[in-house]
PDB file of N, CA and C in Angstrom:
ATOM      1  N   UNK A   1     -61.485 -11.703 -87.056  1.00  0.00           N
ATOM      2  CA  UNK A   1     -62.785 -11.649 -86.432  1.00  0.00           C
ATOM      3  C   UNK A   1     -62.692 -10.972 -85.056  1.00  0.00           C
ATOM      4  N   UNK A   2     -61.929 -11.749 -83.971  1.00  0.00           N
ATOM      5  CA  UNK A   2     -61.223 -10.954 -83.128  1.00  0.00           C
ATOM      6  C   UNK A   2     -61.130  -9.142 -83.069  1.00  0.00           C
ATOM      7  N   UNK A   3     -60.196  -8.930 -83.954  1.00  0.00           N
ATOM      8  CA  UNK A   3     -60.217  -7.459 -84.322  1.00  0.00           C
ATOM      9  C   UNK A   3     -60.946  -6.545 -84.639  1.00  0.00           C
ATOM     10  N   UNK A   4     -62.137  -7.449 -85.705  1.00  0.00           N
ATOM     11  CA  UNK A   4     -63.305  -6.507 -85.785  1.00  0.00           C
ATOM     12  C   UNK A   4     -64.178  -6.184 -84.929  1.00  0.00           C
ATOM     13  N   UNK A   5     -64.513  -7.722 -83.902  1.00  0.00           N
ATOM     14  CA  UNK A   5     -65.510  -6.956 -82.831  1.00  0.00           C
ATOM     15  C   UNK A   5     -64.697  -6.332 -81.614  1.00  0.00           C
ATOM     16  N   UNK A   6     -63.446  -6.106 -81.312  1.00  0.00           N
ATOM     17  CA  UNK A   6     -62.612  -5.329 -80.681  1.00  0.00           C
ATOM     18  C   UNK A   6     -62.779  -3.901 -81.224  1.00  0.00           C
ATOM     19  N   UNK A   7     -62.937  -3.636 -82.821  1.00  0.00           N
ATOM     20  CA  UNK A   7     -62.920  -2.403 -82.738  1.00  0.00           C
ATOM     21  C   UNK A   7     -64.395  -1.919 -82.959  1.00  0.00           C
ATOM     22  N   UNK A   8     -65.283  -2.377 -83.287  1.00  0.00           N
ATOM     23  CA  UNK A   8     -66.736  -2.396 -82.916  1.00  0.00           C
ATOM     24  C   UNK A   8     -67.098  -1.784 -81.644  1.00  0.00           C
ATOM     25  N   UNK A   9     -66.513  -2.513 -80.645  1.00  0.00           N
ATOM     26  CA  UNK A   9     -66.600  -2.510 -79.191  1.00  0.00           C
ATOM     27  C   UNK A   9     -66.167  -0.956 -78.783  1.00  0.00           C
ATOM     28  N   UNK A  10     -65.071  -0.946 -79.372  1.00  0.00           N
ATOM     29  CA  UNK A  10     -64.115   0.447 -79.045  1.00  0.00           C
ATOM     30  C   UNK A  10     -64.879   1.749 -80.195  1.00  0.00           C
ATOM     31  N   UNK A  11     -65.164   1.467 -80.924  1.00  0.00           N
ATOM     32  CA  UNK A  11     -66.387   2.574 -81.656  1.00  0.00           C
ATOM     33  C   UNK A  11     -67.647   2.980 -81.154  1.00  0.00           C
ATOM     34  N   UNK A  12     -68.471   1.479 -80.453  1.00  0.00           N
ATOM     35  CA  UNK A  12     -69.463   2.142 -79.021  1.00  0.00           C
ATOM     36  C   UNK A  12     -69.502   2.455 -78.183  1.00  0.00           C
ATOM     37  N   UNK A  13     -68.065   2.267 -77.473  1.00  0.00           N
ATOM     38  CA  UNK A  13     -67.796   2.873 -75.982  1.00  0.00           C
ATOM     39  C   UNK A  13     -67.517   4.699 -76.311  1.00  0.00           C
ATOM     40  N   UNK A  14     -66.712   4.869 -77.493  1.00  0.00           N
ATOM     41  CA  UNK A  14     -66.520   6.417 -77.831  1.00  0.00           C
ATOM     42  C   UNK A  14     -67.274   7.233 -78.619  1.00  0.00           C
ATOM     43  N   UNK A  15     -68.524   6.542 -78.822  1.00  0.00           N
ATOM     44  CA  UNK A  15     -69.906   7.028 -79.712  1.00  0.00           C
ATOM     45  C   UNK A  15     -70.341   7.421 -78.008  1.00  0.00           C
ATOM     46  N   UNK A  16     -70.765   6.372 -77.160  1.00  0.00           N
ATOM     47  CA  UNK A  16     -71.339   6.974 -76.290  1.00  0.00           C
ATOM     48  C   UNK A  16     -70.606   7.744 -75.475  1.00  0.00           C
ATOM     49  N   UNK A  17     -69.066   7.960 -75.245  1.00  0.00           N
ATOM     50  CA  UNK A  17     -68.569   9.322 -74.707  1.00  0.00           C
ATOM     51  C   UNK A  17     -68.816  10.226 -75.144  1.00  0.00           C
ATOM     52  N   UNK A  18     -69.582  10.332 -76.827  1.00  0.00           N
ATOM     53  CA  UNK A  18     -69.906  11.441 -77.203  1.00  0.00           C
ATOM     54  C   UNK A  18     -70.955  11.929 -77.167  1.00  0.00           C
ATOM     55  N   UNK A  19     -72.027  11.025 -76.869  1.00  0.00           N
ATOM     56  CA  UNK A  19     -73.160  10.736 -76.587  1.00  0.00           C
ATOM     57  C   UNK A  19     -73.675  11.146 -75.153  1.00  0.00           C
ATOM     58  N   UNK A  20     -73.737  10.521 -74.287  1.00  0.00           N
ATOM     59  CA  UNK A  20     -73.554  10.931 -72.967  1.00  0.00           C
ATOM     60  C   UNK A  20     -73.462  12.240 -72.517  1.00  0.00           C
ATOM     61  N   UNK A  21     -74.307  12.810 -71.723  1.00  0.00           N
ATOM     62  CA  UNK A  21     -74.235  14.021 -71.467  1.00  0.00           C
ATOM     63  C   UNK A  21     -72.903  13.727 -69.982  1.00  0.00           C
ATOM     64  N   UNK A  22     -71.844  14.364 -70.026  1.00  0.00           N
ATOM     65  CA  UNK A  22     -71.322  14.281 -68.257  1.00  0.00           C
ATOM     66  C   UNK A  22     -72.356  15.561 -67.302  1.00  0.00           C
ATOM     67  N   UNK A  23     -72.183  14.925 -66.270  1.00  0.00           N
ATOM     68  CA  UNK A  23     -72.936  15.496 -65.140  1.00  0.00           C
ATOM     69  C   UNK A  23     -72.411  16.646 -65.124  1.00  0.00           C
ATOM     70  N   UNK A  24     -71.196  17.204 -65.437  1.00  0.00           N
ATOM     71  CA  UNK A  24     -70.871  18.672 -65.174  1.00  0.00           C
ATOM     72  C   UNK A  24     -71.163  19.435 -66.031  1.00  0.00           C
ATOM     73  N   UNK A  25     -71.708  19.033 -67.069  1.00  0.00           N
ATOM     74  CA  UNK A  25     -72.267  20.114 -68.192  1.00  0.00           C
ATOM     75  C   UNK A  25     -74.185  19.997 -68.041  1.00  0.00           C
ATOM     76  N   UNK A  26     -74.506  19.340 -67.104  1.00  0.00           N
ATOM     77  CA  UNK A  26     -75.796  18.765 -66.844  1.00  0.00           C
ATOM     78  C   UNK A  26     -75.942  20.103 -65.574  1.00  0.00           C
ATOM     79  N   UNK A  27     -74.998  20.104 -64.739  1.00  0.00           N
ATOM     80  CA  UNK A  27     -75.346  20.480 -63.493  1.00  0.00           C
ATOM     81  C   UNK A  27     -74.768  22.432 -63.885  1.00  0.00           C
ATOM     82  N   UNK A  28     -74.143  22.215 -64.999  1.00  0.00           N
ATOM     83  CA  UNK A  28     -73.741  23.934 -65.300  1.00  0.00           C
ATOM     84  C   UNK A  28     -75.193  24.123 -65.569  1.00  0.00           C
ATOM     85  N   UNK A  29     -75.751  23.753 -66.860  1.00  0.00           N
ATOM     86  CA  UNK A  29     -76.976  24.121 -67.585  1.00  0.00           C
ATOM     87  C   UNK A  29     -77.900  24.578 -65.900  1.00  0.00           C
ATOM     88  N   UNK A  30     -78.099  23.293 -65.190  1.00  0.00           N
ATOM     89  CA  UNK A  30     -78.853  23.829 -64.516  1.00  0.00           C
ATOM     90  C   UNK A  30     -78.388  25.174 -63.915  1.00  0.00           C
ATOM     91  N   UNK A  31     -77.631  25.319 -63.340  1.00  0.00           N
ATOM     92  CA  UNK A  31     -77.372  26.504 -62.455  1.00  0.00           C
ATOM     93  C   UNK A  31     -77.601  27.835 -63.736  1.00  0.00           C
ATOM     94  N   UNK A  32     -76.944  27.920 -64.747  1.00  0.00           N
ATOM     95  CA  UNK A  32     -77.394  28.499 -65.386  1.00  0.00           C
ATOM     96  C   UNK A  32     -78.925  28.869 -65.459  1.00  0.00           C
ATOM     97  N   UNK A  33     -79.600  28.244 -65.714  1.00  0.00           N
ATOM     98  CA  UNK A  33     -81.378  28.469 -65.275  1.00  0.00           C
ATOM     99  C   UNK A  33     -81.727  28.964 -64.536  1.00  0.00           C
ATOM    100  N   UNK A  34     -80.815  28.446 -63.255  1.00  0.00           N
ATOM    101  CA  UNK A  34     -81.695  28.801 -62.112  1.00  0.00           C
ATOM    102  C   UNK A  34     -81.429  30.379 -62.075  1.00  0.00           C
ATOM    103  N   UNK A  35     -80.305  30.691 -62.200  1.00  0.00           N
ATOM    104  CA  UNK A  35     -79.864  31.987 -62.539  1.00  0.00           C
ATOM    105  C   UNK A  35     -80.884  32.745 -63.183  1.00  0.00           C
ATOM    106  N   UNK A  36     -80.775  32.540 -64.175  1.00  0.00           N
ATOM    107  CA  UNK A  36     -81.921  33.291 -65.301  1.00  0.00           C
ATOM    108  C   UNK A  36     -83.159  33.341 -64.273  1.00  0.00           C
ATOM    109  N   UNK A  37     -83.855  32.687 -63.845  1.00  0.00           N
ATOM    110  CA  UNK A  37     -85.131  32.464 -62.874  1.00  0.00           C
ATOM    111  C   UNK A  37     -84.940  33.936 -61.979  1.00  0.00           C
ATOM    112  N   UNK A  38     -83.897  33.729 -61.343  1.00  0.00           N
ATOM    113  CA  UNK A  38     -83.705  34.541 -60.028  1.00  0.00           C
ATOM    114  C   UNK A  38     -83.353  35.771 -60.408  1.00  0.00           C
ATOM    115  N   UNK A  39     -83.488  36.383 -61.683  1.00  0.00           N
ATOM    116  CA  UNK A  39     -82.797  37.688 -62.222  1.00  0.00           C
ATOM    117  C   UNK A  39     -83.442  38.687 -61.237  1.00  0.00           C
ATOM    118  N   UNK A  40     -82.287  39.573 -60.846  1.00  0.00           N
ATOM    119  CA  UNK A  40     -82.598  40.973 -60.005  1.00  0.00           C
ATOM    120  C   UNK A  40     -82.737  42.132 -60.680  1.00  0.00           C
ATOM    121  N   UNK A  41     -83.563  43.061 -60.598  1.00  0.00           N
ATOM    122  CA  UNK A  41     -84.432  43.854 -61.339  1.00  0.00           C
ATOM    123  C   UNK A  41     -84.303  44.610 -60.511  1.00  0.00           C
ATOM    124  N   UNK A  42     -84.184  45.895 -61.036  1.00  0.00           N
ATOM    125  CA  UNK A  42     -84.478  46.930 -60.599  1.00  0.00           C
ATOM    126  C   UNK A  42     -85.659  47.777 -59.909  1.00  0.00           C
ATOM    127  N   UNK A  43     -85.931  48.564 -58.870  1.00  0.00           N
ATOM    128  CA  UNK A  43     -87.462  49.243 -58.804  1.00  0.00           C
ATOM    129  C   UNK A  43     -86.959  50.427 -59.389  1.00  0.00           C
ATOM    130  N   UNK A  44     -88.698  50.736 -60.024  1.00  0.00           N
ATOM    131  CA  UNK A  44     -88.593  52.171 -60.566  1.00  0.00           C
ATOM    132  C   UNK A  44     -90.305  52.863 -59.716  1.00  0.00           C
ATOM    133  N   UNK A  45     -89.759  54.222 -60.091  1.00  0.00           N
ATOM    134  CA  UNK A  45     -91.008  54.816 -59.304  1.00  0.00           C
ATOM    135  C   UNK A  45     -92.043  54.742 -60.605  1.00  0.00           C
ATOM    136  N   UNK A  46     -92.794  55.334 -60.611  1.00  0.00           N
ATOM    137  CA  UNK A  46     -94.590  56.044 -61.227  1.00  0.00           C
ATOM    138  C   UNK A  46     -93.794  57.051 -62.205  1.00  0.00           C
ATOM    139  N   UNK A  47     -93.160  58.238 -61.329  1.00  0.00           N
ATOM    140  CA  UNK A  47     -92.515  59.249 -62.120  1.00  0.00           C
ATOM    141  C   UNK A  47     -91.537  59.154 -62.986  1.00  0.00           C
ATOM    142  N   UNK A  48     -90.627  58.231 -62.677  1.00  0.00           N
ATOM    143  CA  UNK A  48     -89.231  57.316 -63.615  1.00  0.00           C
ATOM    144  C   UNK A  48     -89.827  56.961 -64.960  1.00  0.00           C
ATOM    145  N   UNK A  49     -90.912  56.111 -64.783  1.00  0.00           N
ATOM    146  CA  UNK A  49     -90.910  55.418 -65.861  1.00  0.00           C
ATOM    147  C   UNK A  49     -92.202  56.174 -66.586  1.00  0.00           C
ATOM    148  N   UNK A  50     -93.094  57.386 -65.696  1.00  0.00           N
ATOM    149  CA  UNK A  50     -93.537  58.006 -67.094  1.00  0.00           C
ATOM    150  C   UNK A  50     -92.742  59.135 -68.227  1.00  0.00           C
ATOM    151  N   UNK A  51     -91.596  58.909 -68.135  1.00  0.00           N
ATOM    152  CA  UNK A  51     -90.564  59.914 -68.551  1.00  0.00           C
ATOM    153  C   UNK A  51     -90.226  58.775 -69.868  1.00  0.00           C
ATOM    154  N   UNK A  52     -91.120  57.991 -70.500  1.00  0.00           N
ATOM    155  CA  UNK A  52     -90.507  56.709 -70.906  1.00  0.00           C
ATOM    156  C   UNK A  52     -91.871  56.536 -71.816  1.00  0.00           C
ATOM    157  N   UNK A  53     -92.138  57.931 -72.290  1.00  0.00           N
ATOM    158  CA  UNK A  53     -93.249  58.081 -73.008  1.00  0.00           C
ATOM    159  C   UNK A  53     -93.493  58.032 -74.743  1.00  0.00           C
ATOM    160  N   UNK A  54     -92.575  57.785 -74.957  1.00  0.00           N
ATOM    161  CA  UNK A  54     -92.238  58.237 -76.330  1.00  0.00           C
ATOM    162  C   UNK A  54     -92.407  56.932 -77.556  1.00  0.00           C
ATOM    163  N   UNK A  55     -92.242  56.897 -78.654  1.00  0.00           N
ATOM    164  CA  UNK A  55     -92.317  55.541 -79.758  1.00  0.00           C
ATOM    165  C   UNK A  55     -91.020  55.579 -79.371  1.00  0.00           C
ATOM    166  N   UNK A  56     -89.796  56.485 -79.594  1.00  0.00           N
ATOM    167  CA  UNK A  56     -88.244  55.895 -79.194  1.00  0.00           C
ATOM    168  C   UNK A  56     -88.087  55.897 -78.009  1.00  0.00           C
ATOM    169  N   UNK A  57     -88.702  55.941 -76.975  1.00  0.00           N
ATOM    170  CA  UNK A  57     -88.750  55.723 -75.302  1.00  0.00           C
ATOM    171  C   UNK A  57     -89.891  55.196 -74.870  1.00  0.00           C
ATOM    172  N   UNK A  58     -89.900  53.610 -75.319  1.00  0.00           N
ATOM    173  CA  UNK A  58     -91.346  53.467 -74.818  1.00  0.00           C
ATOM    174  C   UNK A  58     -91.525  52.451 -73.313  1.00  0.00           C
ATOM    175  N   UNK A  59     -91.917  52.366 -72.108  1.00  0.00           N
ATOM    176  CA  UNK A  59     -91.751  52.104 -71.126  1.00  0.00           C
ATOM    177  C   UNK A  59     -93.198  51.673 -70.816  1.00  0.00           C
ATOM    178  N   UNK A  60     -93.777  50.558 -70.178  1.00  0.00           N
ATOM    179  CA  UNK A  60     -94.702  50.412 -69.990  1.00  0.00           C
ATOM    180  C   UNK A  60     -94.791  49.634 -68.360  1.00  0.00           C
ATOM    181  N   UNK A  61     -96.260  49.587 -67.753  1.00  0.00           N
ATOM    182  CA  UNK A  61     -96.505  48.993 -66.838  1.00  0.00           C
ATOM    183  C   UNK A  61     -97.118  47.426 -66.421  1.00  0.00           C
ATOM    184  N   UNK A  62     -96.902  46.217 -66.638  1.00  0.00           N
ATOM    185  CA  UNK A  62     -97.785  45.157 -66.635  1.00  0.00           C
ATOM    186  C   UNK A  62     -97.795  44.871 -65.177  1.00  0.00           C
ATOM    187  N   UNK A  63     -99.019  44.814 -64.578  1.00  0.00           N
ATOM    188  CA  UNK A  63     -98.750  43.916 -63.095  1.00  0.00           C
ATOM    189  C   UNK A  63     -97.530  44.365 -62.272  1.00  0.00           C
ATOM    190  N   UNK A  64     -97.727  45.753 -61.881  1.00  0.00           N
ATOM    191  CA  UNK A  64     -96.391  45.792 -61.364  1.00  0.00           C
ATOM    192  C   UNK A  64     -94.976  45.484 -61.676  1.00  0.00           C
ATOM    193  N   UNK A  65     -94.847  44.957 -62.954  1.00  0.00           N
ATOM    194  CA  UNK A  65     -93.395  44.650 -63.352  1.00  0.00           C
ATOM    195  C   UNK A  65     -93.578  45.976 -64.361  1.00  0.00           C
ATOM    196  N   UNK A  66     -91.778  46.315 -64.960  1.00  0.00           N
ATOM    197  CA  UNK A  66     -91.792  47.623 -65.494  1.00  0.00           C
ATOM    198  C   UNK A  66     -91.087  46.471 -66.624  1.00  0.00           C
ATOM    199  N   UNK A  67     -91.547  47.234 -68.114  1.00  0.00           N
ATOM    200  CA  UNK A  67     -90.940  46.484 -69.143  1.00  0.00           C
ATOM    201  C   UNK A  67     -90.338  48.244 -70.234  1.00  0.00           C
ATOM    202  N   UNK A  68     -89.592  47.790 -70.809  1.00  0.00           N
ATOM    203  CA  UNK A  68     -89.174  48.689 -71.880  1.00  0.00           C
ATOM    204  C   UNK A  68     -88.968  48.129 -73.063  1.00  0.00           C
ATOM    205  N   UNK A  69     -90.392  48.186 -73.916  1.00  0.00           N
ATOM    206  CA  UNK A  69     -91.082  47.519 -75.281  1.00  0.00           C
ATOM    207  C   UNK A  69     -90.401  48.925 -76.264  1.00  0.00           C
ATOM    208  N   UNK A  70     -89.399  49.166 -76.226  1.00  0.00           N
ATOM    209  CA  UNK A  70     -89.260  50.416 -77.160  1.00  0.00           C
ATOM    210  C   UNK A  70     -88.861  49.489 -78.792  1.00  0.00           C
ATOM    211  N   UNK A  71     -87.728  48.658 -78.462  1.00  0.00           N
ATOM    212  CA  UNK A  71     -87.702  47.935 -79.809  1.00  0.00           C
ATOM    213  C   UNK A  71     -88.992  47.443 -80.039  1.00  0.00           C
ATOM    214  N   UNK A  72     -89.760  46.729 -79.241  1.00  0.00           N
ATOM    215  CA  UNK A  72     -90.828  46.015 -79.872  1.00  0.00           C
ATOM    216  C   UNK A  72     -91.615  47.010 -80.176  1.00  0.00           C
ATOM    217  N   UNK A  73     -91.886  48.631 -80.245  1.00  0.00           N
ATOM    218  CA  UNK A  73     -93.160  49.662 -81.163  1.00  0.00           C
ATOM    219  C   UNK A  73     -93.583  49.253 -82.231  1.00  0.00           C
ATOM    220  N   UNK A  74     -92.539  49.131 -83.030  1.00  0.00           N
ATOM    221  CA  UNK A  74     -92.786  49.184 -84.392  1.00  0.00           C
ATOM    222  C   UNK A  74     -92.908  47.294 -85.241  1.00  0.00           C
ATOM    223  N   UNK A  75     -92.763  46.584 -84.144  1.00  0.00           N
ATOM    224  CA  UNK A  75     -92.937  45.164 -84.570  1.00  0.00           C
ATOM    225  C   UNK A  75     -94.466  45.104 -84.259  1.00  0.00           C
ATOM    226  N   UNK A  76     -95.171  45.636 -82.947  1.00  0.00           N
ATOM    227  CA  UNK A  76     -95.896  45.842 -82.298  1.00  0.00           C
ATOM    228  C   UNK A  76     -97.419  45.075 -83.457  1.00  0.00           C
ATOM    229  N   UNK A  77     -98.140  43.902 -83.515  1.00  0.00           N
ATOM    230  CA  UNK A  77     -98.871  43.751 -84.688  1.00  0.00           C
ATOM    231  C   UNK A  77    -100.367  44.305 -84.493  1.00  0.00           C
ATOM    232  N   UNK A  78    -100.804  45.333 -83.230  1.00  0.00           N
ATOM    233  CA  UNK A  78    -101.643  46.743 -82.726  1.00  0.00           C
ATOM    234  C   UNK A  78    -101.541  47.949 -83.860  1.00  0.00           C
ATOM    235  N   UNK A  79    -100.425  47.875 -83.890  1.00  0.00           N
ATOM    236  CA  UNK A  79     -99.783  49.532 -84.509  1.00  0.00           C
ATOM    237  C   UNK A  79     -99.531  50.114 -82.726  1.00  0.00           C
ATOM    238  N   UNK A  80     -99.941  51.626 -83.180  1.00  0.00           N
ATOM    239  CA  UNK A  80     -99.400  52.585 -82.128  1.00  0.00           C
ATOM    240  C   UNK A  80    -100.848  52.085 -81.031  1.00  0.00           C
ATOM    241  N   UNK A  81    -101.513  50.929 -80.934  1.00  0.00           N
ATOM    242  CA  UNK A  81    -101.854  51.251 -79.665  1.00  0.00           C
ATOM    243  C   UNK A  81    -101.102  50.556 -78.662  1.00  0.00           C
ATOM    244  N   UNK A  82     -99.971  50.277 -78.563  1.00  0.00           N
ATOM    245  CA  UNK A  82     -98.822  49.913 -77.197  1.00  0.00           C
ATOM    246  C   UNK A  82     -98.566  51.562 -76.866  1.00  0.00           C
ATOM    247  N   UNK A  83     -98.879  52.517 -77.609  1.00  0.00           N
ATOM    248  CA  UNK A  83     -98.330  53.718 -77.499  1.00  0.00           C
ATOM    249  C   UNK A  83     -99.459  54.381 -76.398  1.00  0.00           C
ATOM    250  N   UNK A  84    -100.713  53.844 -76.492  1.00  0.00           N
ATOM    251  CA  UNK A  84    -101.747  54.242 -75.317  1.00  0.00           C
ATOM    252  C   UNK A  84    -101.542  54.313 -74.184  1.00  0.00           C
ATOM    253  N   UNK A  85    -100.901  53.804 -73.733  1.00  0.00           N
ATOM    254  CA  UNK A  85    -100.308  53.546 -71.911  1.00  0.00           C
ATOM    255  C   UNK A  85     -99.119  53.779 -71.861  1.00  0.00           C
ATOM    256  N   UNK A  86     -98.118  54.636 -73.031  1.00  0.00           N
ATOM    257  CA  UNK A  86     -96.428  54.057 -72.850  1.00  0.00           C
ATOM    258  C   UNK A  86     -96.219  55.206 -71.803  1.00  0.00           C
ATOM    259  N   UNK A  87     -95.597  54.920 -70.801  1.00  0.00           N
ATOM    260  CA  UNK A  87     -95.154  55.594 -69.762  1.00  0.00           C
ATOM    261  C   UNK A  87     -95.763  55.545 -68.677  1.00  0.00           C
ATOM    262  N   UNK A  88     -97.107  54.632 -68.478  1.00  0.00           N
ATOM    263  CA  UNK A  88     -97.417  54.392 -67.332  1.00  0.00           C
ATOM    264  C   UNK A  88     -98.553  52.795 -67.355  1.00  0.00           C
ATOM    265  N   UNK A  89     -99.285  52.502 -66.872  1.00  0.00           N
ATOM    266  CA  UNK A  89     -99.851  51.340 -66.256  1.00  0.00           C
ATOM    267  C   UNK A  89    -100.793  50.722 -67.660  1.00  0.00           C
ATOM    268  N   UNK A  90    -100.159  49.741 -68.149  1.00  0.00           N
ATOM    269  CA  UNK A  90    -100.631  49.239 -69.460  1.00  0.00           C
ATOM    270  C   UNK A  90    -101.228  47.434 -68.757  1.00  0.00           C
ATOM    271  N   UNK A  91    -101.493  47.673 -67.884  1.00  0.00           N
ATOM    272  CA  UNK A  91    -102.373  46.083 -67.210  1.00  0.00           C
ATOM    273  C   UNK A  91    -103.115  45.265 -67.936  1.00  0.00           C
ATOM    274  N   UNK A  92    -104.496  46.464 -67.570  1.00  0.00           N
ATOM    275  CA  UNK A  92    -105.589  45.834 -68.155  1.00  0.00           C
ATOM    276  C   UNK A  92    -105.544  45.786 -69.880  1.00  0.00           C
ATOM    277  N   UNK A  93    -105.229  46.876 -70.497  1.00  0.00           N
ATOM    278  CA  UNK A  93    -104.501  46.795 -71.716  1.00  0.00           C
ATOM    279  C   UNK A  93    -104.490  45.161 -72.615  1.00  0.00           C
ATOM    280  N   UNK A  94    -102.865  45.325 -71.653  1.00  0.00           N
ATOM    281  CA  UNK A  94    -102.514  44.175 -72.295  1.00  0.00           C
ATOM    282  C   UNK A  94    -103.422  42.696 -71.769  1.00  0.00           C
ATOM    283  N   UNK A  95    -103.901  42.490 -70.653  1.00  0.00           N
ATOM    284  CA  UNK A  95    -104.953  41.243 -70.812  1.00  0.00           C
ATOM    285  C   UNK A  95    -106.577  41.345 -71.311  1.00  0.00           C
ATOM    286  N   UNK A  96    -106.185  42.516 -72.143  1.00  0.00           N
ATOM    287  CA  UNK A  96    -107.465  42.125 -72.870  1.00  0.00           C
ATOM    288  C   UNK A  96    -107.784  40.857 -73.922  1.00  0.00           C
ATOM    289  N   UNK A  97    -108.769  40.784 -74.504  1.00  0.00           N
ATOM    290  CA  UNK A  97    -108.688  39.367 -75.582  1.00  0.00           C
ATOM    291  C   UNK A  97    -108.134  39.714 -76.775  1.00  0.00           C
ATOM    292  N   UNK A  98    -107.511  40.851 -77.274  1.00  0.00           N
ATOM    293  CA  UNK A  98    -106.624  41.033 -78.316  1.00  0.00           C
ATOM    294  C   UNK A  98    -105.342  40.089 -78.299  1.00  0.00           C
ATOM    295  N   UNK A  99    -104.905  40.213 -77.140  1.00  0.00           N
ATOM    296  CA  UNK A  99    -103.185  39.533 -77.052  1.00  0.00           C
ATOM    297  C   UNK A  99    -103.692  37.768 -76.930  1.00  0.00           C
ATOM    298  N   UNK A 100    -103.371  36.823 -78.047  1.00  0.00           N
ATOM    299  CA  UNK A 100    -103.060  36.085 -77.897  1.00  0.00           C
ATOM    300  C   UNK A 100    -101.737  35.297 -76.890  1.00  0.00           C
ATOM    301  N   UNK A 101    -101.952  34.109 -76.010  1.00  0.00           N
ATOM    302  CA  UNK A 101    -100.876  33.226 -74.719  1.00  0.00           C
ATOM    303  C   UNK A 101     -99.492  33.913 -75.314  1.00  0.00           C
ATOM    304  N   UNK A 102     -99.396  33.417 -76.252  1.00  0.00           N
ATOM    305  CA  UNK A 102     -98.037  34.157 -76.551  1.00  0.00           C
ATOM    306  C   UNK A 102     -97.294  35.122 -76.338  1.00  0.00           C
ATOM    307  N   UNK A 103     -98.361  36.431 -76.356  1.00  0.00           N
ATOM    308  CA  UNK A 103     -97.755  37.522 -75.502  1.00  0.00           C
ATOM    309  C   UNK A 103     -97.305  37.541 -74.442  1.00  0.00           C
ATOM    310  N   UNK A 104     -97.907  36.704 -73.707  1.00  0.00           N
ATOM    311  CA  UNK A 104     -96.982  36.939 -72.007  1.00  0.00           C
ATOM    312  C   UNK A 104     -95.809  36.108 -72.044  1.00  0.00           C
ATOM    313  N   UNK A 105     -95.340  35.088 -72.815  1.00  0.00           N
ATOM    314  CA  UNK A 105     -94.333  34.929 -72.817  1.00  0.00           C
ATOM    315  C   UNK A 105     -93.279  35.761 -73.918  1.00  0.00           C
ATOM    316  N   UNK A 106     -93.544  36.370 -74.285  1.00  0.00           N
ATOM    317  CA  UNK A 106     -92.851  37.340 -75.317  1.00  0.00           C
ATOM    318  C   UNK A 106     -92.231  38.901 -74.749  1.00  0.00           C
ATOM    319  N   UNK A 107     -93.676  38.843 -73.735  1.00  0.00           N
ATOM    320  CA  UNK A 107     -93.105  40.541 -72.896  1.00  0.00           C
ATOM    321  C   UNK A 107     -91.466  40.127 -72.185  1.00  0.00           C
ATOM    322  N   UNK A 108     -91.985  38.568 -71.591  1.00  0.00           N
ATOM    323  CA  UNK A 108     -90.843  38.746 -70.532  1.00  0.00           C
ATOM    324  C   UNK A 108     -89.365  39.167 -70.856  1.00  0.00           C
ATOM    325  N   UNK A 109     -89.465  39.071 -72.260  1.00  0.00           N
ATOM    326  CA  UNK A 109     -87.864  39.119 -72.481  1.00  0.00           C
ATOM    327  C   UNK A 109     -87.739  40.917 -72.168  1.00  0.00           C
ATOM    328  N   UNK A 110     -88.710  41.546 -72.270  1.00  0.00           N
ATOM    329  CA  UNK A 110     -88.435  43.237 -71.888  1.00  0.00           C
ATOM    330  C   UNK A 110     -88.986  43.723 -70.641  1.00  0.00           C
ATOM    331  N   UNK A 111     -88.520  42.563 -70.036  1.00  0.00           N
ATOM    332  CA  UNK A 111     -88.786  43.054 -68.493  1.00  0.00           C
ATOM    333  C   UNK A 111     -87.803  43.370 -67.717  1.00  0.00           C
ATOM    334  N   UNK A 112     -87.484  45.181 -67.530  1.00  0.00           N
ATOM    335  CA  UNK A 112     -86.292  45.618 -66.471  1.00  0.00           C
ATOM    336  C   UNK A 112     -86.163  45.518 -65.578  1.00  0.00           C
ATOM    337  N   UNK A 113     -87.111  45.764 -64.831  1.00  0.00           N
ATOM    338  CA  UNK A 113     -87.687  45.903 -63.444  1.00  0.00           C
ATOM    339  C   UNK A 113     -88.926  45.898 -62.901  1.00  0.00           C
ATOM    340  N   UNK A 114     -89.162  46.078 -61.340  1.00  0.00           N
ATOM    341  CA  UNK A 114     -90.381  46.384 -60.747  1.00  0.00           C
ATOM    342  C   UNK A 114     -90.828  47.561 -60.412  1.00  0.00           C
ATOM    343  N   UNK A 115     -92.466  47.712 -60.352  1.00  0.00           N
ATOM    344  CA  UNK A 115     -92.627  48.882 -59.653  1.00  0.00           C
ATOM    345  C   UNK A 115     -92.544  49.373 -58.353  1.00  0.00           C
ATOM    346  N   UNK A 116     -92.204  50.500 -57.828  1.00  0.00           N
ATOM    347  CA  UNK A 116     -91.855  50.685 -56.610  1.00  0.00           C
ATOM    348  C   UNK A 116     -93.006  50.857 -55.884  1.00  0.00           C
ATOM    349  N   UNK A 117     -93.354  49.792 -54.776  1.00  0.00           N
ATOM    350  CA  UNK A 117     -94.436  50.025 -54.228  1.00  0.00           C
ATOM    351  C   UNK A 117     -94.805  50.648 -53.224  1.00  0.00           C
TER     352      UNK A 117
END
């Protein structure tokens, strides 16, 4: 009887070592984040990024941030109208009531840089 709740005991103490997050894989994750948050980006000019005109070069403008949607053309569920603005100021564009919330979290992943102001 002894033995069994001894090893009972010793099966929940090493369930929850496995269990248990330690603080140093708690406090990596964070810094990791914060990282990602603080990403440094490049500026580009007006002229840079209308050179970035193309379905296989496609470069666009949101709000002053510069994105390069070239993989996303052809996923694009518009068709070729991402191709209307590619190479320069696609703003108002994209907040029209076509783009469902989702889109703005979807651009961010093709965001290079800023515009040079």
């Amino acid at each position: 009887m002894v033995i069994a709740a001894a090893v009972l005991i010793l099966g929940v103490l090493l369930g929850a070592l496995f269990l248990i997050p330690r603080k140093s894989a708690v406090a990596e994750k964070s810094r990791t984040n914060a990282a990602d948050r603080k990403k440094v980006y490049r500026v580009y000019s007006k002229a840079e990024i209308a050179l970035h005109n193309k379905r296989t070069d496609c470069w666009i403008i949101v709000k002053d941030r510069v994105f390069d949607v070239t993989s996303y053309v052809e996923e694009h569920p518009g068709g070729d109208a991402i191709l209307t603005n590619a190479g320069s100021d696609s703003t108002e564009g994209f907040y029209g009531p076509q783009h469902p919330g989702g889109a703005f979290q979807l651009i961010e992943d093709y965001c290079i840089g800023e515009l040079e102001k």
